[in-house]
Every structure is written in C-alpha cells, then in structure tokens.
N, C-alpha and C. Protein backbone atom coordinates (compact mmCIF):
# COMPACT_ATOMS: atom_id res chain seq x y z
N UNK A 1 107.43 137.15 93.75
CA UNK A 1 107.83 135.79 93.46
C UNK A 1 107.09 135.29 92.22
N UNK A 2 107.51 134.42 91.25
CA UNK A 2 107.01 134.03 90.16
C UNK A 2 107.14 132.51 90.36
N UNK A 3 106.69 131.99 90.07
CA UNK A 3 106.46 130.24 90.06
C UNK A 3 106.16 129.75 89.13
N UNK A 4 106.77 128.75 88.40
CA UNK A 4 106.08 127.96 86.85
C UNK A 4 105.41 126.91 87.41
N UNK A 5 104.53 126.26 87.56
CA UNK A 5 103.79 124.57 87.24
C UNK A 5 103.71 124.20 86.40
N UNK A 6 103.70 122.86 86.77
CA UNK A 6 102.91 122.14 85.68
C UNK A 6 101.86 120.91 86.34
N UNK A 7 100.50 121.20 86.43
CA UNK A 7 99.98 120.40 86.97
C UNK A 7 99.63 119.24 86.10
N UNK A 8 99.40 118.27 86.83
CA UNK A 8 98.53 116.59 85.82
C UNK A 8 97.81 116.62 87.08
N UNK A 9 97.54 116.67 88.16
CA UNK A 9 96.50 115.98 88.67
C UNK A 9 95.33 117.28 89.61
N UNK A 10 94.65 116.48 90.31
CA UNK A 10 93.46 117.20 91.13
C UNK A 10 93.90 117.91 92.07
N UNK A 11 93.17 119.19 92.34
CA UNK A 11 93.75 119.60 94.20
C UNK A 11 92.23 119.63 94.58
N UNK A 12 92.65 119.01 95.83
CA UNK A 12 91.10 119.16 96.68
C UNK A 12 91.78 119.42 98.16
N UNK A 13 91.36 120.81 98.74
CA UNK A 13 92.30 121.25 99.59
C UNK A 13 91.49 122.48 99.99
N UNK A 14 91.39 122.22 101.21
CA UNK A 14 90.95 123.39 102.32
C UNK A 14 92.14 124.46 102.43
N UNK A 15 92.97 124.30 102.02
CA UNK A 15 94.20 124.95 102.20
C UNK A 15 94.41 126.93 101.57
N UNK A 16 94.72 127.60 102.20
CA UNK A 16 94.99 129.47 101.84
C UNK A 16 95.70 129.23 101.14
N UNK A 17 95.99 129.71 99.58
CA UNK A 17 96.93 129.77 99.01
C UNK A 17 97.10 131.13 98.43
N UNK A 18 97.96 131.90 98.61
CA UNK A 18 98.36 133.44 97.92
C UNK A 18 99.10 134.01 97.34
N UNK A 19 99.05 135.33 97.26
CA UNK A 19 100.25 136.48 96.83
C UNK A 19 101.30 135.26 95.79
N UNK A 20 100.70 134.38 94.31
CA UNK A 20 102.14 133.67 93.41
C UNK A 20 101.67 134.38 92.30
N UNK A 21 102.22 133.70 91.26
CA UNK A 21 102.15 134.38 89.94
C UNK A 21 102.77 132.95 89.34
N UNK A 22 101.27 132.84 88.09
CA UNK A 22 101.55 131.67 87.67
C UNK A 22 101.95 132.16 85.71
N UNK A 23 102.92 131.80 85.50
CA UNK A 23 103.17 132.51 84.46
C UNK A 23 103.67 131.54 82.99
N UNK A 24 102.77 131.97 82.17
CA UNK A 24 102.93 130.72 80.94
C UNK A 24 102.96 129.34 81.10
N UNK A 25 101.60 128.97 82.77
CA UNK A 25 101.68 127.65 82.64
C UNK A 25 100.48 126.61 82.36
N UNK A 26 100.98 125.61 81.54
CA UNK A 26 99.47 124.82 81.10
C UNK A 26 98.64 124.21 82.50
N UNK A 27 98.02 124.38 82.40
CA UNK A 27 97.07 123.83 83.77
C UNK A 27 95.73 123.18 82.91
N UNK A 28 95.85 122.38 81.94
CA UNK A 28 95.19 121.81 80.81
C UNK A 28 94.29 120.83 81.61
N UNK A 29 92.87 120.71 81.94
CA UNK A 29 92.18 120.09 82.54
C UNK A 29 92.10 119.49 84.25
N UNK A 30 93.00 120.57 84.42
CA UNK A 30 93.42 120.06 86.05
C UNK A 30 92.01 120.78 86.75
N UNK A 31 91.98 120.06 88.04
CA UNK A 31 90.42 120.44 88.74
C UNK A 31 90.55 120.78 90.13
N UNK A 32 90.83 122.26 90.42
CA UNK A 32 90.51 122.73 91.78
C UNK A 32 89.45 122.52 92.60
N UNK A 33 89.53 122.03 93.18
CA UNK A 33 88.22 121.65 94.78
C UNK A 33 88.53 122.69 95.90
N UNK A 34 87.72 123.34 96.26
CA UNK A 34 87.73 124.37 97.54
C UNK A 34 88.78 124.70 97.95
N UNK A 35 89.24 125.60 97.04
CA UNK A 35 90.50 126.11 96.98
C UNK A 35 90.37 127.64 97.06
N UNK A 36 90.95 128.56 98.48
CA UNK A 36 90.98 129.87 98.29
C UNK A 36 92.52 130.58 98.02
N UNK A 37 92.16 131.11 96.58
CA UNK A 37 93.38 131.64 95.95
C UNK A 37 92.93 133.48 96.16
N UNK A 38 94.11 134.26 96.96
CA UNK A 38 94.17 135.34 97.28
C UNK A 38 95.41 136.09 96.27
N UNK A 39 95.02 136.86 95.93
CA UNK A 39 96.11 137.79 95.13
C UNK A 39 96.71 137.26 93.87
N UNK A 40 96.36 135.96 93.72
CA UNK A 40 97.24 135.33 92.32
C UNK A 40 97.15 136.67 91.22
N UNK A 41 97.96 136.26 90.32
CA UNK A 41 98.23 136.43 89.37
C UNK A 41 98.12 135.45 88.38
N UNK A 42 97.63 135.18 86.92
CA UNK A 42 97.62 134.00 86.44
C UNK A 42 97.98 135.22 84.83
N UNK A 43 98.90 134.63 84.01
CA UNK A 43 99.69 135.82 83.04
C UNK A 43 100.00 134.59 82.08
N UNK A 44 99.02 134.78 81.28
CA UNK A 44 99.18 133.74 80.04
C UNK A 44 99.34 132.27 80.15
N UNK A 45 98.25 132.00 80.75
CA UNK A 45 98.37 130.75 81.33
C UNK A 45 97.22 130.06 80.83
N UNK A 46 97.03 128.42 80.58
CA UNK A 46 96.34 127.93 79.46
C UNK A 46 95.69 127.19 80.65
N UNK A 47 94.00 127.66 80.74
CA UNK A 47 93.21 127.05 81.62
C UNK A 47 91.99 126.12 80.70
N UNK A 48 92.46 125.85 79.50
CA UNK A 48 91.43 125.47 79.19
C UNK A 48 90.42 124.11 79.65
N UNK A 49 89.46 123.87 79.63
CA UNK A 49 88.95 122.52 80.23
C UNK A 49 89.27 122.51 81.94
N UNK A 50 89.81 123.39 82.46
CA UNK A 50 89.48 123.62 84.09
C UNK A 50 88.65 123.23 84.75
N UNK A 51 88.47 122.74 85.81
CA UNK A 51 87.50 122.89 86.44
C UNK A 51 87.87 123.88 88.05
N UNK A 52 87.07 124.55 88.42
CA UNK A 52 87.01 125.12 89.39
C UNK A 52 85.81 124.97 90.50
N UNK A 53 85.82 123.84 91.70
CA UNK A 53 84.40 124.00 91.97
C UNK A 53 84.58 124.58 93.52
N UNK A 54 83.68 125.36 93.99
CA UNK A 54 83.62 125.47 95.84
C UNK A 54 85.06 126.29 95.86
N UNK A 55 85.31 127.25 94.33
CA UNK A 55 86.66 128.00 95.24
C UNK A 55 85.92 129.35 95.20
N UNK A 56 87.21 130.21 95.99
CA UNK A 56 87.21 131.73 96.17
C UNK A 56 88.20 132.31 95.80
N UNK A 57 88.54 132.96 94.44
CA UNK A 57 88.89 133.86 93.88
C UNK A 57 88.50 135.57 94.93
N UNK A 58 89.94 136.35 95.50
CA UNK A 58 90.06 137.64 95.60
C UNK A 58 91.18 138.02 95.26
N UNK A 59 90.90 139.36 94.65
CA UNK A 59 91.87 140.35 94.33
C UNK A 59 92.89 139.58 93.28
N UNK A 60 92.30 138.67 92.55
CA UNK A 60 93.56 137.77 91.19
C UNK A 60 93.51 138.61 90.38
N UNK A 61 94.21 138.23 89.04
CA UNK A 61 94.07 139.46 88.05
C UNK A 61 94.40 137.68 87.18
N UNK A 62 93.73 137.67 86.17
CA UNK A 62 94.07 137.49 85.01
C UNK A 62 94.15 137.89 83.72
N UNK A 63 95.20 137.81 83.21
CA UNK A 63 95.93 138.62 81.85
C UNK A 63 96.03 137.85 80.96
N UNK A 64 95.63 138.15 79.67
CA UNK A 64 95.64 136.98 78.74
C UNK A 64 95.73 135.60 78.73
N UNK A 65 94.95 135.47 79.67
CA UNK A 65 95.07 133.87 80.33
C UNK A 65 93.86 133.04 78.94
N UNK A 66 93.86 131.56 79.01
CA UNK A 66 92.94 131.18 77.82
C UNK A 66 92.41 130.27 79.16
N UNK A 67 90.78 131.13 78.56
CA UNK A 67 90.24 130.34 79.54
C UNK A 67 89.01 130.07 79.24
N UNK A 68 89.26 128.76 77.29
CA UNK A 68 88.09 128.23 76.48
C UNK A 68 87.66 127.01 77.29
N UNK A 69 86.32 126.79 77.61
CA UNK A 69 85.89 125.87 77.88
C UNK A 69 85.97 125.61 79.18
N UNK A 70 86.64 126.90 80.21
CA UNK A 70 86.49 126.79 82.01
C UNK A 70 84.92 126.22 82.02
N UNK A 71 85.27 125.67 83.46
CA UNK A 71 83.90 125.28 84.02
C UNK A 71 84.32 125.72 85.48
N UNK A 72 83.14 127.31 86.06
CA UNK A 72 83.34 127.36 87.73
C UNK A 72 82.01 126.94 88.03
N UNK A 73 82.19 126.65 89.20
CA UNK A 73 80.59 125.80 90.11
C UNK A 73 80.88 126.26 91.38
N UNK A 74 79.68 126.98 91.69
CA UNK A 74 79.41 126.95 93.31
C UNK A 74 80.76 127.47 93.73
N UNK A 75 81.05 128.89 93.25
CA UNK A 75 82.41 129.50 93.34
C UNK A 75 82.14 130.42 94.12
N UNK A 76 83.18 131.81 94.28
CA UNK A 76 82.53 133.20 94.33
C UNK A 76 83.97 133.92 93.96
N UNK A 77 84.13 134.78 92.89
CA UNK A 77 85.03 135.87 92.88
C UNK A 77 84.39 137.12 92.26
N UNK A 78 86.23 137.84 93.38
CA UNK A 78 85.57 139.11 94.29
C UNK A 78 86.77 139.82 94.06
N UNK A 79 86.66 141.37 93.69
CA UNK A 79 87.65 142.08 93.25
C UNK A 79 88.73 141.43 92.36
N UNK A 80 88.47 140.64 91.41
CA UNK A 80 89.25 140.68 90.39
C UNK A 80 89.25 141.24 88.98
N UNK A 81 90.34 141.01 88.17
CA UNK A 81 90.16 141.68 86.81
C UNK A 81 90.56 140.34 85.76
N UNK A 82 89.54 140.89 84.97
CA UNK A 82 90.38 139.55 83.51
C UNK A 82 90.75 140.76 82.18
N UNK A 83 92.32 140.72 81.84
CA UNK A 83 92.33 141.56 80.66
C UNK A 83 92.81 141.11 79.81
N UNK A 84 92.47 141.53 78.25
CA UNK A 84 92.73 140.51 77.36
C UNK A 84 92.72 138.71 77.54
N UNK A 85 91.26 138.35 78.09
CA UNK A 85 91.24 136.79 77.72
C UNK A 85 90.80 136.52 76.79
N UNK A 86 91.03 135.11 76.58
CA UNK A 86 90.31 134.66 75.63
C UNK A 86 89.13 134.00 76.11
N UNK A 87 87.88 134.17 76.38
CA UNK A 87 86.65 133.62 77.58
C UNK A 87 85.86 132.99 76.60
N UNK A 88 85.82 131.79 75.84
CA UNK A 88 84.71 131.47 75.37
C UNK A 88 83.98 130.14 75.42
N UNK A 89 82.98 130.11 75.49
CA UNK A 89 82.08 128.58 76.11
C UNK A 89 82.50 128.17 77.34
N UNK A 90 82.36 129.16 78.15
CA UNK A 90 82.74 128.65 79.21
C UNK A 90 81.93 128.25 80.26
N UNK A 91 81.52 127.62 80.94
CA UNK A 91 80.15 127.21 81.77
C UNK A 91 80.25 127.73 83.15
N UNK A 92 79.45 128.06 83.64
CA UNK A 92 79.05 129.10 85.11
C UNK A 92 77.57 129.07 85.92
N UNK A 93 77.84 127.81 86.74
CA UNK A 93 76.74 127.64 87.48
C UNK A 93 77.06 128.27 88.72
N UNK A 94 76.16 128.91 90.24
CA UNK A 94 75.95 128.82 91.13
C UNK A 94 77.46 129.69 92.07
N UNK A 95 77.65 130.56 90.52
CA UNK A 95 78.64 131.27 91.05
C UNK A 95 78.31 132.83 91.09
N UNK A 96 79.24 133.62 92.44
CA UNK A 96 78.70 135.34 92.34
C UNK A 96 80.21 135.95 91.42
N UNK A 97 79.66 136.89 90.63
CA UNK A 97 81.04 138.01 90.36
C UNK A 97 80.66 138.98 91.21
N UNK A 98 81.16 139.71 92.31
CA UNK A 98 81.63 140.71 93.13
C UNK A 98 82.78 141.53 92.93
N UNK A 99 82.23 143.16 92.06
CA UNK A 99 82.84 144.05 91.62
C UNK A 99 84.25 143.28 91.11
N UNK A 100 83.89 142.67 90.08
CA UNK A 100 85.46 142.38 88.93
C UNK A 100 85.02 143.34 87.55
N UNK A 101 86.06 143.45 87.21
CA UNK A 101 86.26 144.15 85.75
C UNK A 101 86.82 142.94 84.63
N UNK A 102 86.61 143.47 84.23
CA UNK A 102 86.54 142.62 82.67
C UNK A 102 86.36 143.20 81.24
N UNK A 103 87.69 143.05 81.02
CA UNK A 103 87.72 143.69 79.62
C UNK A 103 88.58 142.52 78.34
N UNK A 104 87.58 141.69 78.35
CA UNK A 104 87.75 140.75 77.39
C UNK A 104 87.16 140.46 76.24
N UNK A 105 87.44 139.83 75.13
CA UNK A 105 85.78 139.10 74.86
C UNK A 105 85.11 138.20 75.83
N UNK A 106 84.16 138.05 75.65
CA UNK A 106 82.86 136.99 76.19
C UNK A 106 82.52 136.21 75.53
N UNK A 107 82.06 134.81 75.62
CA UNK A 107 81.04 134.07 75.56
C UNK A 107 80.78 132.89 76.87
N UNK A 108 80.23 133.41 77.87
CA UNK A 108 79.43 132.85 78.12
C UNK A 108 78.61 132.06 78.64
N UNK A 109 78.31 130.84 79.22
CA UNK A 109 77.39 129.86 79.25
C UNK A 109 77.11 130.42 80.64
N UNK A 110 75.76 130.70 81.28
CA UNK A 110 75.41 130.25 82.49
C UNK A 110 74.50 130.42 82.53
N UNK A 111 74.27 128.69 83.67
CA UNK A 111 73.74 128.01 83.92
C UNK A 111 72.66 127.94 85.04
C-alpha cells in the first residue's frame, strides 16, 4: 500500500501505526509525540524541521528522505536503514540507534 499526506498539524498518539509508505510527502515541521511507527517506509519525503519526541522507529527504511534540521528526543530506533539522505544539523538527544545502517552523509548534532 502507498499513501501520500500532507500533514499541517501535531500527532500526539499512543496509537501502533505500520507496514505504509510515505512517498514524496512534505511533512515540513510537523511534530510526532509517542508515536510507534513499525515497518514504514518514508521514500523521498521532506522531514525537514521535524520533530520526533518519545517515538519508536522499527524495521523503517528511509531513502532519500531530507532530513535537514530533524530534531529526535527521548526516541529509540531499531533495525532500520537510511540510504542516500540528506542528514545534516540535525539534533539528537536521549535517543538509542539499535543495529541501523546508514549509508548517508552525516552531520550530526548530539546532545
């Protein structure tokens, strides 16, 4: 299944969310709250200015996703991959990476 969004606002949500594929969509400063995303896919999708706090990332893959200026907090992802991102200034407090691959550039920030 493939799904487009377009978010404008906050999710703050105890809620399982899985197995979509978010594909060429702006998600331009929108702010996940304790959100566990299983299996996504995220495929050129513009995360810049994100926020991500209190989620759980397993088994996602992101693919050339732009993801200048993310901010995760008090996260944890686990078996994922990032290929070809664009990762830079991105801020990272109080979060674990658990066996992900990553073959991007880097830069960075944590906190």
């Amino acid at each position: 299944m493939m799904y487009d969004f377009m978010f404008e606002q906050n999710f703050r949500s105890f809620v399982y969310i899985g197995k979509f594929q978010f594909n060429a969509v702006n998600l331009h400063r929108v702010r996940f709250y304790n959100i566990h995303f299983i299996g996504f896919t995220w495929f050129k999708t513009n995360l810049r200015g994100a926020f991500f706090i209190k989620c759980h990332f397993e088994h996602c893959y992101f693919i050339e996703t732009n993801m200048i200026t993310l901010i995760i907090h008090q996260s944890r992802i686990e078996n994922c991959t990032f290929k070809c991102c664009n990762m830079k200034y991105m801020q990272i407090s109080k979060t674990k990476f658990v066996n992900c691959q990553i073959n991007s550039q880097l830069s960075f920030d944590f906190i």
